[in-house]
C-alpha atoms as a PDB file:
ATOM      1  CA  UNK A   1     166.019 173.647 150.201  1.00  0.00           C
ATOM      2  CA  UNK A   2     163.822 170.825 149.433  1.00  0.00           C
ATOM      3  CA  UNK A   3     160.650 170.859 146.981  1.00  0.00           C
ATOM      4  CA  UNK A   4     158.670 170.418 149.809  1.00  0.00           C
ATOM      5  CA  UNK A   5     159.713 173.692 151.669  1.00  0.00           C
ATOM      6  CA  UNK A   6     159.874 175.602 148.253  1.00  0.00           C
ATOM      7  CA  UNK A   7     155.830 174.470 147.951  1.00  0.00           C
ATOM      8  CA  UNK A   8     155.251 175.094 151.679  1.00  0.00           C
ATOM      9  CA  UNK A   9     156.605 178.953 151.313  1.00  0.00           C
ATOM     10  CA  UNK A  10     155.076 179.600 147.722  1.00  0.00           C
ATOM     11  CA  UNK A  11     152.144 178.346 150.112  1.00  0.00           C
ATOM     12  CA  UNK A  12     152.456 180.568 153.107  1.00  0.00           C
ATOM     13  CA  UNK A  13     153.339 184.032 151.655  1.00  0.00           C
ATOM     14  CA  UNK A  14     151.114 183.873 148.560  1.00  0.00           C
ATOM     15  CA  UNK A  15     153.730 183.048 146.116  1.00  0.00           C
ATOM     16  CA  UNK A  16     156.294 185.846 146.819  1.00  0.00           C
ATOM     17  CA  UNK A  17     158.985 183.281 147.552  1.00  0.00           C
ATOM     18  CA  UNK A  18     158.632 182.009 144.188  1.00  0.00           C
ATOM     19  CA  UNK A  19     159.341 185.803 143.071  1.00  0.00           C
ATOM     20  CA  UNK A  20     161.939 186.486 144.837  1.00  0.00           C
ATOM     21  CA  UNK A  21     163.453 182.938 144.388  1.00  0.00           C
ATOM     22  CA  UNK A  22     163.030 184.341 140.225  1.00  0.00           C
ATOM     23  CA  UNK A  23     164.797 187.603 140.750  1.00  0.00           C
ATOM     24  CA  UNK A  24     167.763 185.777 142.865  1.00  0.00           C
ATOM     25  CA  UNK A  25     168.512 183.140 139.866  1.00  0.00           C
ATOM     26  CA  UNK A  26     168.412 185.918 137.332  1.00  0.00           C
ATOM     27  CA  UNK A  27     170.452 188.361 139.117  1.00  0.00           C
ATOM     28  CA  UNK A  28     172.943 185.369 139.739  1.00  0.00           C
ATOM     29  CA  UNK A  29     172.952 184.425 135.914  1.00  0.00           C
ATOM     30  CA  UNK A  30     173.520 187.813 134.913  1.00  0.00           C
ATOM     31  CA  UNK A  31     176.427 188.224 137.713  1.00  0.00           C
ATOM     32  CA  UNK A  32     177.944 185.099 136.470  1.00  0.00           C
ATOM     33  CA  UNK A  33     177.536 186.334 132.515  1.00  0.00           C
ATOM     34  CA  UNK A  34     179.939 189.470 133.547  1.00  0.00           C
ATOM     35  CA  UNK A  35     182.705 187.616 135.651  1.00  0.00           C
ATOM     36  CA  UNK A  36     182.366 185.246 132.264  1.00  0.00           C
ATOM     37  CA  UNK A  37     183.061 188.217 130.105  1.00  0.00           C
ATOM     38  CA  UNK A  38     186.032 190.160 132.154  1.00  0.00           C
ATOM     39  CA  UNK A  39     187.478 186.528 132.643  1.00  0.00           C
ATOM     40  CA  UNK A  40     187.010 186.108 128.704  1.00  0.00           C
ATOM     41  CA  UNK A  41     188.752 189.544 128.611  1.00  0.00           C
ATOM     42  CA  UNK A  42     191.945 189.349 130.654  1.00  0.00           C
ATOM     43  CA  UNK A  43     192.347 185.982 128.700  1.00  0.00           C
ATOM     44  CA  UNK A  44     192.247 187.890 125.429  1.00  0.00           C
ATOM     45  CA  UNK A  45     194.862 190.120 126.742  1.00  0.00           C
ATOM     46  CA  UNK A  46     197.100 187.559 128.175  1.00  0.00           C
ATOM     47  CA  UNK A  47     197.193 185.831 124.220  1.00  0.00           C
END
């Protein structure tokens, strides 16, 4: 997805892409943060 497209949507819908664009990269860190921890985990029980 280019800038340009990001700016046209945020455009066209009123800014609700940029919402939803907000929720997707939180929900994705905060996915990532808990594979991070149960990989951290079965690496502490493998020592």
């Amino acid at each position: 997805m280019t800038p340009f497209l990001l700016d046209r949507f945020a455009t066209e819908i009123g800014g609700e892409s940029l919402r939803a664009n907000r929720l997707i990269i939180v929900g994705n860190a905060s996915l990532a943060a808990r594979i991070a921890g149960a990989l951290s985990a079965l690496g502490d029980e493998q020592s």
